[in-house]
C-alpha atoms as a PDB file:
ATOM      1  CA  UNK A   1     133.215  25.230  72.283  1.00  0.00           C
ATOM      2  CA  UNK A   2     133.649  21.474  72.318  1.00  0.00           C
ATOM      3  CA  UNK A   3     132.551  21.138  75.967  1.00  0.00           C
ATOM      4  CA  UNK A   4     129.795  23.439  74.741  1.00  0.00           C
ATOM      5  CA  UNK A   5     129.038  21.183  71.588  1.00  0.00           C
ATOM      6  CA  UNK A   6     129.227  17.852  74.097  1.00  0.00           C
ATOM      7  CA  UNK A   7     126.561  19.424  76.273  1.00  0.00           C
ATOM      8  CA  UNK A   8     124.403  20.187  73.209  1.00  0.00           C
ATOM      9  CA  UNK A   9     124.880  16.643  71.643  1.00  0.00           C
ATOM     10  CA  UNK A  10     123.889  15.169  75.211  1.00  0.00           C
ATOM     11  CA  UNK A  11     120.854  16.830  75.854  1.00  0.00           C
ATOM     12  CA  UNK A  12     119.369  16.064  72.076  1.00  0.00           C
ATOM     13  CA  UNK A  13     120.119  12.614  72.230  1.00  0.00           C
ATOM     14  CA  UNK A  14     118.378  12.159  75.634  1.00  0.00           C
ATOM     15  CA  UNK A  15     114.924  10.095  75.151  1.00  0.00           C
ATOM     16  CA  UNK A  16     113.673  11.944  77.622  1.00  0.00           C
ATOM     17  CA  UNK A  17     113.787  15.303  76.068  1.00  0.00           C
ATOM     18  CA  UNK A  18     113.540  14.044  72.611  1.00  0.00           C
ATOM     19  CA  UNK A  19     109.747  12.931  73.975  1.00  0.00           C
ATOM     20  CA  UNK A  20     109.450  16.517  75.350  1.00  0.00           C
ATOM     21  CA  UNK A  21     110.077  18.187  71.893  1.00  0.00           C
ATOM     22  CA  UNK A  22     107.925  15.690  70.266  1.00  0.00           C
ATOM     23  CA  UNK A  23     105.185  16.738  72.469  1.00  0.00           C
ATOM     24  CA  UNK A  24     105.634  20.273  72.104  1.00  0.00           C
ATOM     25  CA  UNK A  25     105.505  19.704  68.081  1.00  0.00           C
ATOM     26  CA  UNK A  26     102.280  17.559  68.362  1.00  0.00           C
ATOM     27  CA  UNK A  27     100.096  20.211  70.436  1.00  0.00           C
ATOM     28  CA  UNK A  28      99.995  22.464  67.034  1.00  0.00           C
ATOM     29  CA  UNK A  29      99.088  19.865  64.682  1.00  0.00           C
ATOM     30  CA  UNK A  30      96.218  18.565  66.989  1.00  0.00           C
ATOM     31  CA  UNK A  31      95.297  22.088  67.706  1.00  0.00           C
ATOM     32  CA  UNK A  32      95.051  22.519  64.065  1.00  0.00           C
ATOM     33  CA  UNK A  33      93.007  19.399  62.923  1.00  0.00           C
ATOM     34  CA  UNK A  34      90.675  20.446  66.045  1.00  0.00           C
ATOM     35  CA  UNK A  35      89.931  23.770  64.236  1.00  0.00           C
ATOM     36  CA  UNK A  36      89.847  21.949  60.814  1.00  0.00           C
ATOM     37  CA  UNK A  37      87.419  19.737  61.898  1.00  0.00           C
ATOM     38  CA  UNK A  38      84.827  21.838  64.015  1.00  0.00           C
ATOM     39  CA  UNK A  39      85.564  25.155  63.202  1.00  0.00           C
ATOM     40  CA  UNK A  40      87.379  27.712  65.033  1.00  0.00           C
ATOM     41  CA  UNK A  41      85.721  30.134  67.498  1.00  0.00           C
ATOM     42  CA  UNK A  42      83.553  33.110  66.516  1.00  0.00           C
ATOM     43  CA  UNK A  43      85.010  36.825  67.429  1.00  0.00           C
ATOM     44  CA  UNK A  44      81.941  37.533  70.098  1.00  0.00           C
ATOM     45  CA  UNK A  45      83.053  34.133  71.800  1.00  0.00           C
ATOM     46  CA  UNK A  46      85.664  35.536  74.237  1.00  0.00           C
ATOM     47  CA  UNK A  47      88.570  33.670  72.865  1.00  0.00           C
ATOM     48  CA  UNK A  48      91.951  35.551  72.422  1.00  0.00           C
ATOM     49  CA  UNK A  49      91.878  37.604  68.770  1.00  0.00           C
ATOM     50  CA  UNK A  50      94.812  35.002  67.471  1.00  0.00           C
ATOM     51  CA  UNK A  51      92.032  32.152  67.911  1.00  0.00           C
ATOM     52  CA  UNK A  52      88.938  33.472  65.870  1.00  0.00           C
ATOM     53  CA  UNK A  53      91.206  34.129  62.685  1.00  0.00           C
ATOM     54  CA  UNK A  54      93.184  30.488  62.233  1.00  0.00           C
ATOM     55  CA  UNK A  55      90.270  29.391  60.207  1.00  0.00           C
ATOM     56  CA  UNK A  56      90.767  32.063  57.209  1.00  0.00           C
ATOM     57  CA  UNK A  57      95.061  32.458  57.775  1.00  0.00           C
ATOM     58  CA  UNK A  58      97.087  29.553  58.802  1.00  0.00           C
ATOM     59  CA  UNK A  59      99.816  31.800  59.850  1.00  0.00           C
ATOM     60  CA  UNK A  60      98.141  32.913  63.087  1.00  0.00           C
ATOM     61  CA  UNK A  61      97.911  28.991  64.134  1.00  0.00           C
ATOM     62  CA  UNK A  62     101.916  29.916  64.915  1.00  0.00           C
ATOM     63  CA  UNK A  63     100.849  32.926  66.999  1.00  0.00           C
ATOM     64  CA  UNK A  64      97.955  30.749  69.136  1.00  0.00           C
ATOM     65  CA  UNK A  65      99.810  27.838  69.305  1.00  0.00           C
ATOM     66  CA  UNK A  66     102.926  30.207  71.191  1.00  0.00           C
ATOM     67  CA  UNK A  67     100.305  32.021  73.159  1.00  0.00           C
ATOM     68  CA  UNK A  68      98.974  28.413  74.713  1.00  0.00           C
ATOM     69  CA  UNK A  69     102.197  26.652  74.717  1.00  0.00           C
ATOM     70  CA  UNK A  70     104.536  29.459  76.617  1.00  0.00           C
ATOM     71  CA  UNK A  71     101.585  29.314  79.411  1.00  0.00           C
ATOM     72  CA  UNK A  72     102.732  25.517  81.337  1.00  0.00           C
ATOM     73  CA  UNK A  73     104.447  22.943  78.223  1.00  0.00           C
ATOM     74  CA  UNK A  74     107.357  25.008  77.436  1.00  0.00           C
ATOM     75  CA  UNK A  75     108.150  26.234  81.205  1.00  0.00           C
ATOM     76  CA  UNK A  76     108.391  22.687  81.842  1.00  0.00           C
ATOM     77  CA  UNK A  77     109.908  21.320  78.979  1.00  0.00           C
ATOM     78  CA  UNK A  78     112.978  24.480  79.780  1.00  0.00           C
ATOM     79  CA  UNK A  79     112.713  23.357  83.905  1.00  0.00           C
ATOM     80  CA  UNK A  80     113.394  20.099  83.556  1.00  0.00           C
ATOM     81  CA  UNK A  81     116.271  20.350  81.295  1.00  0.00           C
ATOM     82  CA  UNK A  82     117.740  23.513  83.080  1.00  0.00           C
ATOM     83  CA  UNK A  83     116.955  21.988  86.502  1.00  0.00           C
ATOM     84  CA  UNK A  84     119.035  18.834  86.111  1.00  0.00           C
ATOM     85  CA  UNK A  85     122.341  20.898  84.246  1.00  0.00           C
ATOM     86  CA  UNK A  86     123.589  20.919  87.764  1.00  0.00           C
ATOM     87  CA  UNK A  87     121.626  18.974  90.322  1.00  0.00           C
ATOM     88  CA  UNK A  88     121.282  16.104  87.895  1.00  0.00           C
ATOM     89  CA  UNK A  89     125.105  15.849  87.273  1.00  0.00           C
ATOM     90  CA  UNK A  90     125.646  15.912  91.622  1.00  0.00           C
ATOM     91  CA  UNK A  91     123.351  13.255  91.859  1.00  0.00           C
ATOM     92  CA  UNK A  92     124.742  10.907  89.715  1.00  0.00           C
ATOM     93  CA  UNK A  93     128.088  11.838  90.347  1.00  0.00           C
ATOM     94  CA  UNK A  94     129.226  13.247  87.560  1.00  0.00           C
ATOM     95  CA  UNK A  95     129.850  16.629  88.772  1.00  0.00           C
ATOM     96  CA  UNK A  96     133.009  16.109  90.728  1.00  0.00           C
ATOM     97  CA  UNK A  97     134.821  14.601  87.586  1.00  0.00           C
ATOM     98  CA  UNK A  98     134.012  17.324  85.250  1.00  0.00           C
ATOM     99  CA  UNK A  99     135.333  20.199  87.846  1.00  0.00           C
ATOM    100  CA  UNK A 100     138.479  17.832  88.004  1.00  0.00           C
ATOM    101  CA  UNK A 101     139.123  18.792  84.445  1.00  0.00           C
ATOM    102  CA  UNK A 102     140.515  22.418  83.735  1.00  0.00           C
ATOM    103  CA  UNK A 103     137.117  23.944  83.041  1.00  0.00           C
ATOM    104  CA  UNK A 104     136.905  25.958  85.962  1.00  0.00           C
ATOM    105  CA  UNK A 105     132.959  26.526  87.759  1.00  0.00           C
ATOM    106  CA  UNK A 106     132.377  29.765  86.335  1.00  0.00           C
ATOM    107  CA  UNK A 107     133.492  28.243  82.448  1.00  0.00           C
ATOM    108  CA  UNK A 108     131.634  24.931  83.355  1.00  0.00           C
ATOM    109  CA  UNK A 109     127.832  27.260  84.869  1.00  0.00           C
ATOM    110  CA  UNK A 110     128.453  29.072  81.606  1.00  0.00           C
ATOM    111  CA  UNK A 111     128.448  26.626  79.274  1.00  0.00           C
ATOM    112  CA  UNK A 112     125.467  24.345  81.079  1.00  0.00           C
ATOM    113  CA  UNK A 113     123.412  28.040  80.930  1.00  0.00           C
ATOM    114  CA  UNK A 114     124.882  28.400  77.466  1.00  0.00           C
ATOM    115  CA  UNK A 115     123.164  24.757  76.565  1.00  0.00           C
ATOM    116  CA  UNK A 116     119.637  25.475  78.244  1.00  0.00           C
ATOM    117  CA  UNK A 117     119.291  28.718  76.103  1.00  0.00           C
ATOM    118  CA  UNK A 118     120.246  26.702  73.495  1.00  0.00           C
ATOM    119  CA  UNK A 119     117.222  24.053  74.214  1.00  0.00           C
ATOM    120  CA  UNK A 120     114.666  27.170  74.427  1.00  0.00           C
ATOM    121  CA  UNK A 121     115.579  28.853  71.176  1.00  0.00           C
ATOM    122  CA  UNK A 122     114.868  24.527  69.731  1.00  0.00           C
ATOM    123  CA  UNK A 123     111.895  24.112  71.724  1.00  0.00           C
ATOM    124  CA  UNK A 124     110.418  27.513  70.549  1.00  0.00           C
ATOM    125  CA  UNK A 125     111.327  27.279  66.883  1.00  0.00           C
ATOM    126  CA  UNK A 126     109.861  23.315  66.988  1.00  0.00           C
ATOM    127  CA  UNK A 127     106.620  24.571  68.260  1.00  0.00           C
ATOM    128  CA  UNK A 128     106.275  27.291  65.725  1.00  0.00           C
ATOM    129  CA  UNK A 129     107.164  25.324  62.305  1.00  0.00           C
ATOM    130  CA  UNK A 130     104.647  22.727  63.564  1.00  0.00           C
ATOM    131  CA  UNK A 131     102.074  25.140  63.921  1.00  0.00           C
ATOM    132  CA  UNK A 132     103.201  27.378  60.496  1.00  0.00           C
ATOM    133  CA  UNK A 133     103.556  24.170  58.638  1.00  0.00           C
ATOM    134  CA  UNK A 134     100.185  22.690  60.125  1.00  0.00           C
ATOM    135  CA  UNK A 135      98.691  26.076  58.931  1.00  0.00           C
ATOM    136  CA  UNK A 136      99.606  26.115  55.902  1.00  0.00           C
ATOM    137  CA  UNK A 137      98.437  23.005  55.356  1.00  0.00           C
ATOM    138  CA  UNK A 138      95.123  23.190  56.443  1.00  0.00           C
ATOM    139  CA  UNK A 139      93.990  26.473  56.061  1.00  0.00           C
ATOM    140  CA  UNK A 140      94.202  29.312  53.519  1.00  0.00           C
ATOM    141  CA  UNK A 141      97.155  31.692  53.852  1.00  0.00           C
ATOM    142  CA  UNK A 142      97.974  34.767  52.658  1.00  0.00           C
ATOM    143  CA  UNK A 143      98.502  39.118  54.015  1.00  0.00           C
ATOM    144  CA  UNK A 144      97.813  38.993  57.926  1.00  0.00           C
ATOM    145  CA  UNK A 145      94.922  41.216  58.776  1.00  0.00           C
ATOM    146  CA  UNK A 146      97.062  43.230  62.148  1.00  0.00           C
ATOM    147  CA  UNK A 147      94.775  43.376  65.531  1.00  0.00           C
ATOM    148  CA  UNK A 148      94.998  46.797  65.233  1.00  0.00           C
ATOM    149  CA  UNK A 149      93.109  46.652  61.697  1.00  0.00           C
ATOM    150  CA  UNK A 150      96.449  46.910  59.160  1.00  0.00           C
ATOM    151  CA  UNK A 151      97.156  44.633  56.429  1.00  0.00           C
ATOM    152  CA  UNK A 152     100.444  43.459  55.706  1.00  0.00           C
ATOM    153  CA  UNK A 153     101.612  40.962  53.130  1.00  0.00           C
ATOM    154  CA  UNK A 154     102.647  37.312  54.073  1.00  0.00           C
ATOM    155  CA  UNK A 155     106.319  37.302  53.858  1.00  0.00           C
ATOM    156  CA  UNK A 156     106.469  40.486  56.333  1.00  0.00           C
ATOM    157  CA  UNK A 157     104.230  38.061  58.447  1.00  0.00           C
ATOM    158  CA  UNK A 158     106.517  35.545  58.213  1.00  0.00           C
ATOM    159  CA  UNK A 159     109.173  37.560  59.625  1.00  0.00           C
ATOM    160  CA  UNK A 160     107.129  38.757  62.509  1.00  0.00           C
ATOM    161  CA  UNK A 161     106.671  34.871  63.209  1.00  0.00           C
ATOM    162  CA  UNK A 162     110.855  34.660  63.581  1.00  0.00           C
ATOM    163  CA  UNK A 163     110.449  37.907  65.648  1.00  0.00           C
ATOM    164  CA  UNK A 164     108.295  36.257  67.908  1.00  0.00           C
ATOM    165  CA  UNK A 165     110.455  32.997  68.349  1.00  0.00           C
ATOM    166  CA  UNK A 166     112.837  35.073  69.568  1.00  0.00           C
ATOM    167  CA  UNK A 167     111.146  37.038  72.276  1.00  0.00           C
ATOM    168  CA  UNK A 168     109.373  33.607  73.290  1.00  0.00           C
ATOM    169  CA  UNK A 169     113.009  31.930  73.243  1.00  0.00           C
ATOM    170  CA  UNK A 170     114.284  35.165  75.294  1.00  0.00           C
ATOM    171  CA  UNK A 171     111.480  34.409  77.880  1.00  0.00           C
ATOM    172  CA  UNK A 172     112.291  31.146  78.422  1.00  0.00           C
ATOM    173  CA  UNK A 173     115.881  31.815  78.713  1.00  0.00           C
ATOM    174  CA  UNK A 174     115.094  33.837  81.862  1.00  0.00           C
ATOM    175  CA  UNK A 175     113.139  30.667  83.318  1.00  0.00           C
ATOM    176  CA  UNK A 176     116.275  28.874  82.836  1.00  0.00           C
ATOM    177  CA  UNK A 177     118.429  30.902  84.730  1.00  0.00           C
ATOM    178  CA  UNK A 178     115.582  30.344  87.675  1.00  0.00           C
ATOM    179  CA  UNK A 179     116.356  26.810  87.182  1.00  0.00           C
ATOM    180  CA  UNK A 180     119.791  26.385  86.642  1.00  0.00           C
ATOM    181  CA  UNK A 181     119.923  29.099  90.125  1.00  0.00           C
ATOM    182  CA  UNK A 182     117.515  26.081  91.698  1.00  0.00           C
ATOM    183  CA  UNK A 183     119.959  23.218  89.906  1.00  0.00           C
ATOM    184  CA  UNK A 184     122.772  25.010  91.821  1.00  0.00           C
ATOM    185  CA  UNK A 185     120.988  24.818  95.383  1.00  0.00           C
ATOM    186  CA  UNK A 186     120.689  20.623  95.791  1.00  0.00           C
ATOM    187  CA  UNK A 187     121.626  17.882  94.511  1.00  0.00           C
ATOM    188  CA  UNK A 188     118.360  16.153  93.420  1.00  0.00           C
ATOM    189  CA  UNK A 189     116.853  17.341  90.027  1.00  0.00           C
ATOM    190  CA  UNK A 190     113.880  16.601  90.368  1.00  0.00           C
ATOM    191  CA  UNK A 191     113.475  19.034  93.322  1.00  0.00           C
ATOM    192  CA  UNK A 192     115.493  22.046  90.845  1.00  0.00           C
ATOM    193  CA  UNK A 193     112.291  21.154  88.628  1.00  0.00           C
ATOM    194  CA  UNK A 194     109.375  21.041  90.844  1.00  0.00           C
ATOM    195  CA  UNK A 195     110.912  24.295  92.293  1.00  0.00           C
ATOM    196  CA  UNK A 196     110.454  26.100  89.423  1.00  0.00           C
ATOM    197  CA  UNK A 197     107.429  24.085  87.830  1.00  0.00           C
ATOM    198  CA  UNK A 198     105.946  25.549  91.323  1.00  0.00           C
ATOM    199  CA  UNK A 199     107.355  29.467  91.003  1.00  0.00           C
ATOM    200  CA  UNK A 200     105.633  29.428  87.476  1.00  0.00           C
ATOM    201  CA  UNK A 201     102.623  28.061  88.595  1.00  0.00           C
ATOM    202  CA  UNK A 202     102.130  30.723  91.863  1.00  0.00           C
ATOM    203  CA  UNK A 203     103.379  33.536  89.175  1.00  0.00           C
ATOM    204  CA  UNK A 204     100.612  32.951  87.090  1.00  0.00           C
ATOM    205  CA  UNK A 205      98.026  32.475  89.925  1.00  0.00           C
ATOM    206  CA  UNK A 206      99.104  35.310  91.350  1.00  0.00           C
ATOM    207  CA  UNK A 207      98.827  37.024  87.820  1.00  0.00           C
ATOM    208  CA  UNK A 208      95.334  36.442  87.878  1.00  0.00           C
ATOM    209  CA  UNK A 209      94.146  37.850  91.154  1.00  0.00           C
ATOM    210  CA  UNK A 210      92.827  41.546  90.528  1.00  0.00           C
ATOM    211  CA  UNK A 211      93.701  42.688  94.431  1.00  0.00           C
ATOM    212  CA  UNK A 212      97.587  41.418  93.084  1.00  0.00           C
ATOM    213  CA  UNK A 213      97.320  43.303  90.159  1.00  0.00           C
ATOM    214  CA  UNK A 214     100.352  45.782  91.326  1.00  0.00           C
ATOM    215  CA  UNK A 215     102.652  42.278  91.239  1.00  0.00           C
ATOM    216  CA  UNK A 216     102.215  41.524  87.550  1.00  0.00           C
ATOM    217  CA  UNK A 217     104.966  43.941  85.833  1.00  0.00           C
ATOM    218  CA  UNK A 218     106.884  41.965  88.598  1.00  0.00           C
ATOM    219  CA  UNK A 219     106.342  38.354  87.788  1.00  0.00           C
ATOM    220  CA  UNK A 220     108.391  36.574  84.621  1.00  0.00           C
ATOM    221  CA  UNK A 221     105.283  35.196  83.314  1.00  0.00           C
ATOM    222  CA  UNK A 222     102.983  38.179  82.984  1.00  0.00           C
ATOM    223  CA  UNK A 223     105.431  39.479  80.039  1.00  0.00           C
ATOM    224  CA  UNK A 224     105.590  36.067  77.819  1.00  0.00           C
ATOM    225  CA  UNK A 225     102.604  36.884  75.659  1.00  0.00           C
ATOM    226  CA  UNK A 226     103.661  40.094  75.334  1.00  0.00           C
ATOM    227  CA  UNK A 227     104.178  39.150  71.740  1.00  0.00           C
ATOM    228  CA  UNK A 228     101.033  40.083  70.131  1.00  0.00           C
ATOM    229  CA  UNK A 229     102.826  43.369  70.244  1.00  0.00           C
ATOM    230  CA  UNK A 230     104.051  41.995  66.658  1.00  0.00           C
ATOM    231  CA  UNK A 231     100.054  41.922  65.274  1.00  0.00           C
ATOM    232  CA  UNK A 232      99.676  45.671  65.354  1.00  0.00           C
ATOM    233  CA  UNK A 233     101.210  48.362  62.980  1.00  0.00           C
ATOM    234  CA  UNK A 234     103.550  49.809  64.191  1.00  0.00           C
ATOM    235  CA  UNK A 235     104.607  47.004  66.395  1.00  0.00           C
ATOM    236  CA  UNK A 236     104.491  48.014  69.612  1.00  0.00           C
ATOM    237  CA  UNK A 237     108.201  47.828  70.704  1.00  0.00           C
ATOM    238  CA  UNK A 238     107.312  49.497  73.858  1.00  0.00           C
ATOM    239  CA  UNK A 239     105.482  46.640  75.543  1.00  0.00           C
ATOM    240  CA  UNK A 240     108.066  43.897  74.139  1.00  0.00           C
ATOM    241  CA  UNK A 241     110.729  46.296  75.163  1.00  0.00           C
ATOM    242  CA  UNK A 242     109.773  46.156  78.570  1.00  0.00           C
ATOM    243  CA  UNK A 243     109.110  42.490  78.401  1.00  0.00           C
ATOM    244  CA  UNK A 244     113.277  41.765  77.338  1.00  0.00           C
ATOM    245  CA  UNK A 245     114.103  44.119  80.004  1.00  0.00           C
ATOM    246  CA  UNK A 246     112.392  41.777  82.658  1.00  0.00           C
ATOM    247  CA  UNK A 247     113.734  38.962  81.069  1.00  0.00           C
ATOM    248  CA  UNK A 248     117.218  40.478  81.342  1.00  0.00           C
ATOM    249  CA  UNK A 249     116.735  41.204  85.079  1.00  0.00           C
ATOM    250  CA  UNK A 250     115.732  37.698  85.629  1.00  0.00           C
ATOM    251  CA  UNK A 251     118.945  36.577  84.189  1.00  0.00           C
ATOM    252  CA  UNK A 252     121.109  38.647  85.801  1.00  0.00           C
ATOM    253  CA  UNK A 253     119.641  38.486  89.215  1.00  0.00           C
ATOM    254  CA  UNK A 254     119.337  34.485  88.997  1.00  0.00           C
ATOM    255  CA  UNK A 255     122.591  33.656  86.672  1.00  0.00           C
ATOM    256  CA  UNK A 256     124.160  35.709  89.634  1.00  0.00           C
ATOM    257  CA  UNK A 257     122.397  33.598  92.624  1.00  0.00           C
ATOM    258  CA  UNK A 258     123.959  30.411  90.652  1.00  0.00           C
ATOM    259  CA  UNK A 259     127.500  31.921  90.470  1.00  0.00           C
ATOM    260  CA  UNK A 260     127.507  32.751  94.193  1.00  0.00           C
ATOM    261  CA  UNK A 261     125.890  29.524  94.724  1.00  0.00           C
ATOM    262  CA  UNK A 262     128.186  26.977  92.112  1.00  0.00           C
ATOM    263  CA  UNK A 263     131.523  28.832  92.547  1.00  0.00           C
ATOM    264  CA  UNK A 264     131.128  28.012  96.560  1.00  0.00           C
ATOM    265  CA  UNK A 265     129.822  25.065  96.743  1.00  0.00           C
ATOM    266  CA  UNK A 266     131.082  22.037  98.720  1.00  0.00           C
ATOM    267  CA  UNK A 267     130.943  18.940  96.084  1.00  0.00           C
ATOM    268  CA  UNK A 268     130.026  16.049  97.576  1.00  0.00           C
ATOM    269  CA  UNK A 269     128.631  14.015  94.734  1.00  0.00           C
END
């Protein structure tokens, strides 16, 4: 726990991801003085349901803000620090040291995994009490009127917001065990990054093209906005069900390919 602890301290007193987070906070409240100040998009627009009703509840700001965020910012906020856990510590030459203490590869992939979950679930739950405390602030707030027509009163609402950060965080955590798999595979962090910056960016091209359409349940990000599972009454638990199941396949299949990978590898750096 103190190696784990270390690894925590480290990567929230780096600048660079510091700036990340404070980035990642600053897209709600900007989002929300946007809508403030010209008024939020009409129903018949073509904008996602989340978007027309910020204007008369706050609390769906949280819900957009997710929805917009989860689709480039917080993949690469979780690539770059997942990416350099491993390749970032060969390339400096840090790595070698650290296996020379009795942590063992498997104890020491664990707890750099273990740290990058960590950063989601903080990147995640930054973004959304930005955007519930930017809400709140500048719009009314009160019961959520549900997609599927259903009222239900605020503080359930406010739980459904915690529900979300989860399955976001969850999400993310499966991109980080891309990463760390990439982080595992050279020695140069920024190439673990672009790596996956790239996968993410094919996924959701490939997402998009209707002859591709049998790839989607396939590709990691075609399930993160499966959230607004959590706007309808009952909440559909079958769609966000399937959505943690890809997420778990992701890290097994990928933790795995960085085990194989790490608990081989020749250490040069």
């Amino acid at each position: 726990m103190r190696f784990l602890f270390s690894e925590v301290g480290l990567t929230f007193r780096r600048p660079r991801n510091l700036a990340m987070l404070g980035v990642l906070v600053l897209v709600p409240v900007l989002l929300g003085v946007a809508l403030r100040a010209f008024g939020g998009p009409e129903p018949g627009d073509g904008a996602p349901g989340v978007f027309t009703q910020i204007t008369g509840n706050g609390l769906f700001l949280t819900f957009a803000a997710l929805s917009l965020l989860v689709q480039l910012l917080l993949p690469v906020s979780v690539a770059v620090v997942a990416g350099d856990s491993i390749a970032g510590e060969a390339g400096i030459g840090t790595l070698r040291y650290l296996l020379a203490v009795p942590v063992g590869r498997t104890r020491l992939l664990v707890v750099k995994y273990a740290n990058a979950v960590i950063f989601c679930l903080a990147a995640v739950a930054a973004v959304a009490s930005s955007a519930l405390l930017t809400g709140l602030l500048l719009f009314p707030a009160g019961p959520i009127t549900l997609l599927s027509g259903g009222t239900i009163p605020m503080a359930e609402g406010l739980l459904r917001i915690g529900l979300v950060v989860l399955y976001v965080a969850a999400g993310m955590a499966a991109l980080a065990a891309i990463s760390l798999a990439f982080s595992t595979l050279t020695e140069i962090a920024i190439g673990a990054i672009a790596a996956t910056v790239v996968l993410v960016i094919v996924a959701q091209v490939l997402g998009v093209i209707p002859q591709l359409s049998g790839l989607r349940p396939y590709l990691l990000s075609s399930w993160w906005s499966g959230f607004d599972g959590v706007l309808r009454d009952p909440v559909a638990t079958g769609e966000m069900g399937q959505g943690l199941l890809v997420f778990g396949a992701y890290i097994v299949i990928f933790g795995s390919i960085a085990w194989a990978r790490f608990s081989g590898k020749d250490i040069s750096g």
